[in-house]
Protein backbone atom coordinates (compact mmCIF):
# COMPACT_ATOMS: atom_id res chain seq x y z
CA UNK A 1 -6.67 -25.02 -0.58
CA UNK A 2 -5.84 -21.82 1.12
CA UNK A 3 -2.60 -21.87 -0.88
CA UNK A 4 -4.12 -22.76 -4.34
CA UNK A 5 -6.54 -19.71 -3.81
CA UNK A 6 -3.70 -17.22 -3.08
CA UNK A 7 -1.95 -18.10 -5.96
CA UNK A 8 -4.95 -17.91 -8.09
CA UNK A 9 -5.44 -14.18 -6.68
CA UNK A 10 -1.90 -13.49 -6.92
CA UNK A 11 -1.70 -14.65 -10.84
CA UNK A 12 -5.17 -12.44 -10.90
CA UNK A 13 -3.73 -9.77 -9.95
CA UNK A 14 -0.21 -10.21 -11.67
CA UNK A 15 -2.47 -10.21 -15.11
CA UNK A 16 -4.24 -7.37 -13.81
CA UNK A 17 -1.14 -5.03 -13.42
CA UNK A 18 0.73 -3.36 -16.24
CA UNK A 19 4.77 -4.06 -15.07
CA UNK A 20 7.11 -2.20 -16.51
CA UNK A 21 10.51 -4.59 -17.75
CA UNK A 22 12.27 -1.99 -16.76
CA UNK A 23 11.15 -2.22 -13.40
CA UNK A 24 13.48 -5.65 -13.01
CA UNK A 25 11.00 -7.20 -10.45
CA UNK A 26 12.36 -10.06 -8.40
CA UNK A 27 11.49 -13.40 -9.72
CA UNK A 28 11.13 -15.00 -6.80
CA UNK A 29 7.24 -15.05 -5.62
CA UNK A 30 7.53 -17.36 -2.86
CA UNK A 31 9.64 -17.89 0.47
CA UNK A 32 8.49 -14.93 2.81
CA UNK A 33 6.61 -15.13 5.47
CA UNK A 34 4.49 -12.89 6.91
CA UNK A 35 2.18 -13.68 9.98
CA UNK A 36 1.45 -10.21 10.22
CA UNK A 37 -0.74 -9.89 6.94
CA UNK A 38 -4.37 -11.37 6.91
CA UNK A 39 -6.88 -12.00 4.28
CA UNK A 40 -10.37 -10.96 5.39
CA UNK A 41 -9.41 -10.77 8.93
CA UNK A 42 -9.31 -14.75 9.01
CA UNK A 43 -5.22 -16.01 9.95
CA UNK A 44 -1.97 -16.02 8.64
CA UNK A 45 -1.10 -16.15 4.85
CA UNK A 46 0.54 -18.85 3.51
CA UNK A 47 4.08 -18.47 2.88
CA UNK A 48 3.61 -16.81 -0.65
CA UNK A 49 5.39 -13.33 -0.71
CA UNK A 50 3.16 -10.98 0.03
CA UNK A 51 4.69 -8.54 -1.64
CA UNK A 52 5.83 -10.21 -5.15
CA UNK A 53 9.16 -10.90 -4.17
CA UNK A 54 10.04 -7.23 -3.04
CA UNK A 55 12.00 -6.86 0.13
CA UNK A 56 13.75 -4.16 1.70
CA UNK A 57 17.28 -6.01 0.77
CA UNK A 58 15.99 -5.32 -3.35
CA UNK A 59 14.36 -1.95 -2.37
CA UNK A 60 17.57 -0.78 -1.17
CA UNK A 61 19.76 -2.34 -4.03
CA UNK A 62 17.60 -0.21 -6.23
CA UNK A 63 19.47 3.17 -7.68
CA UNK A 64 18.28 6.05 -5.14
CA UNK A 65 14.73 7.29 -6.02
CA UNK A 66 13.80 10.02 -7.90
CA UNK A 67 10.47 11.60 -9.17
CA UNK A 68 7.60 14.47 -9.57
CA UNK A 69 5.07 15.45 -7.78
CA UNK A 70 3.03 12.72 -7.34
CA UNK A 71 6.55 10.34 -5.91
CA UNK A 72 6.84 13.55 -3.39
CA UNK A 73 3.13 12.66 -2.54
CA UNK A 74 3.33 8.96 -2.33
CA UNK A 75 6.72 9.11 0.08
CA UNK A 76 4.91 11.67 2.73
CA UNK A 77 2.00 9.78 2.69
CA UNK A 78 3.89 6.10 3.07
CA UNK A 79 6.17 7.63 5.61
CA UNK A 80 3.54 9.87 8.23
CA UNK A 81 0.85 7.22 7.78
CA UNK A 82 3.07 3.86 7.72
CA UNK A 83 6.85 4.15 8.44
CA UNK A 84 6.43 2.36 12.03
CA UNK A 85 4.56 -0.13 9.74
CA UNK A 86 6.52 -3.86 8.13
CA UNK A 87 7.31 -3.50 4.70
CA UNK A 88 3.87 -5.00 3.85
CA UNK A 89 1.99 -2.76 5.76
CA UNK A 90 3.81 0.75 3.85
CA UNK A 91 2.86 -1.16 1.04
CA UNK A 92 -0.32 -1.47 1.86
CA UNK A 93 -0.64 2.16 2.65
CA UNK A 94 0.71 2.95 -1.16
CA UNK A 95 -1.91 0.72 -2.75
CA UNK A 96 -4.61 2.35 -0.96
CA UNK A 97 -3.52 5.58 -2.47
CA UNK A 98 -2.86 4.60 -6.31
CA UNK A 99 -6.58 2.10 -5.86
CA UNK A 100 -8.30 5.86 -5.33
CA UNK A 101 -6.26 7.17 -7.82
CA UNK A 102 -7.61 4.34 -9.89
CA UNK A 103 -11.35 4.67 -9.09
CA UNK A 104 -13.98 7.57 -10.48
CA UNK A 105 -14.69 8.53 -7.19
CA UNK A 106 -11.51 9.56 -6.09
CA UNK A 107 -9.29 12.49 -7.79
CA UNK A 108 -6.99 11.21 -10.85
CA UNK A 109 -3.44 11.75 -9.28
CA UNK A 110 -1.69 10.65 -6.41
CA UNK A 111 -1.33 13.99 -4.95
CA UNK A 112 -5.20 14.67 -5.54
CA UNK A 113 -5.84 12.08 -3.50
CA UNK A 114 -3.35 12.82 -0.43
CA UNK A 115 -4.50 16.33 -0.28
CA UNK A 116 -8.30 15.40 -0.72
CA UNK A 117 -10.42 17.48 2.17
CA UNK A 118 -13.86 16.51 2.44
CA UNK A 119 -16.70 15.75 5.00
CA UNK A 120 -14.61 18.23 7.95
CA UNK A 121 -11.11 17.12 7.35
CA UNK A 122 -8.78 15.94 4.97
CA UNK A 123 -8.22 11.93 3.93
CA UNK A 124 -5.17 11.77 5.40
CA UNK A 125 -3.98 13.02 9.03
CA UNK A 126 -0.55 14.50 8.84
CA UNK A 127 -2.15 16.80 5.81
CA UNK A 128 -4.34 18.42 8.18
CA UNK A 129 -1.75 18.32 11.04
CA UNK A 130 0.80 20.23 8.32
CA UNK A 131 3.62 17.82 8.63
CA UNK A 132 5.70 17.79 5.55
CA UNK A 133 9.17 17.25 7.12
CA UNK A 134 10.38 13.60 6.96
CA UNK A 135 12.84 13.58 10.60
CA UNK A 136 13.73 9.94 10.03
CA UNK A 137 16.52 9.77 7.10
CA UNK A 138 16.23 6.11 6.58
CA UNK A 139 12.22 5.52 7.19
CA UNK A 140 12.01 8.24 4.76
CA UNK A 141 14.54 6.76 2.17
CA UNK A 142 12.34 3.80 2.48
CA UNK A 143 9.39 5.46 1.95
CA UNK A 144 10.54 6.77 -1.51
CA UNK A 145 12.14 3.21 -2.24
CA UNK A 146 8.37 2.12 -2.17
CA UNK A 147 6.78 4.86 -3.82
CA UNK A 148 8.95 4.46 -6.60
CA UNK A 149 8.68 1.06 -7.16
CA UNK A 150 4.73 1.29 -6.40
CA UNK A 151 4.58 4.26 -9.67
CA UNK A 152 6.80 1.93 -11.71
CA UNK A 153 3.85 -0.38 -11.73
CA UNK A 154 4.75 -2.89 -8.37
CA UNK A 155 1.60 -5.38 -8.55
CA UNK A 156 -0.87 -3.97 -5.99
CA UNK A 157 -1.99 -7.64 -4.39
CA UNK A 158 -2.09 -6.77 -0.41
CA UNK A 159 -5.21 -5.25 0.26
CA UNK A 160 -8.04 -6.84 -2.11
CA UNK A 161 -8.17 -3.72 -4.08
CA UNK A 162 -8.71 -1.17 -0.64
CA UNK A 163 -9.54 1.96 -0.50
CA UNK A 164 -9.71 2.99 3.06
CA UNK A 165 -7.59 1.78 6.01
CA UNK A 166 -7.74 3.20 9.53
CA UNK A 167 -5.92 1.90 12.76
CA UNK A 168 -7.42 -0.47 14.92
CA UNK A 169 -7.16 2.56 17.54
CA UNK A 170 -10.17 4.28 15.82
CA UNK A 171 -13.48 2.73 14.42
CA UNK A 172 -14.57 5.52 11.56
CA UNK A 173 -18.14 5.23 10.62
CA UNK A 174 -17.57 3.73 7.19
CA UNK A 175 -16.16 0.99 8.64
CA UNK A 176 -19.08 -0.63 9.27
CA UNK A 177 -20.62 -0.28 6.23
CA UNK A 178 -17.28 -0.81 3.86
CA UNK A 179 -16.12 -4.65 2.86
CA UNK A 180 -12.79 -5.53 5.41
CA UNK A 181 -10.31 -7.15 2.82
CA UNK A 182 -7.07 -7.08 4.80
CA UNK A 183 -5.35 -6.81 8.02
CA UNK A 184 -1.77 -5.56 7.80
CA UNK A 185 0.22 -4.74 11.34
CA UNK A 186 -1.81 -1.68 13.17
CA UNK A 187 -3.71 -1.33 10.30
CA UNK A 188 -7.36 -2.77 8.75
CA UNK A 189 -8.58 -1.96 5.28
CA UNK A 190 -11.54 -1.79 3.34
CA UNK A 191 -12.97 -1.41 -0.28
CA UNK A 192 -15.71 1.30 -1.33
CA UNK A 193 -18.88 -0.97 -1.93
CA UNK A 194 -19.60 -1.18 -5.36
């Protein structure tokens, strides 16, 4: 049943996101594992891939990335908050960001929303710490692999539509008030109510 439900959610959320044909998504769904991802908090996935067939192997057959702006964004903020992180997890981290992007109550780009301040400090750490140089070549070549294919429309089907993570190191106060919809690695992650 568990299985029938993910792939119901996963075909959800496959009609839900725009792909571009361009974006020459594997067609392969189904083979990885990954005990390390958690709907709800409540055990292992089944052996669906997480992450619609993307692995690092494709990532890194992909030409080199490129972009604006809001790429630049997207890579710091998948490589400060994630890069220690599986694949699944600095996924995770990049559909956090483009879900805020998505929703009124969040600034319209992706850069908007890594720079957000707010409530005594910004939304993300390493803004507020001033990092901006990426030390780790590959973690960071990673990084933009992600971003890129996240902006070219990568179906967003990790987190249950999240809008907040934090690592199991801290307990923020909206925690406790916010919907859990995933554990990924060090991270948990939660939607805005409503």
């Amino acid at each position: 049943m568990i299985r029938d439900l993910a792939t119901l959610a996963l075909a959800m959320a496959l009609t839900a996101t725009s792909v571009s044909a361009e974006a020459s998504w594997p067609a392969s769904m189904f083979g990885l594992q990954s005990a390390a991802v958690s709907p709800d908090v409540r055990g292992p996935l089944p052996a669906t891939a997480m992450t619609d067939g993307i692995t690092e192997e494709w990532l890194l057959s992909r030409p080199e990335p490129t972009g604006d702006a809001q790429w630049e964004c997207l890579t710091e903020a998948v490589y400060f908050e994630a890069r220690g992180e599986s694949l699944e997890g600095q996924i995770a981290v990049a559909e956090v960001i483009l879900n805020r992007v998505d929703n009124p109550l969040y600034p319209r780009s992706v850069c908007g929303v890594v720079k957000q301040r707010g409530g005594g400090g910004c939304q993300f750490s390493y803004v507020c710490n001033g990092r901006t140089k990426m030390r780790e070549k590959g973690a960071a070549d990673l990084a933009g692999r992600i971003a890129r294919a996240m902006l070219d429309g990568a179906p967003r089907i990790l987190t249950g539509g999240a809008t907040h993570f934090h690592t199991r190191a801290v307990r923020p106060s909206w925690s406790k008030r916010f919907p859990k919809t995933a554990a990924i690695g060090a991270h948990l992650f939660y939607r805005h109510p409503g």
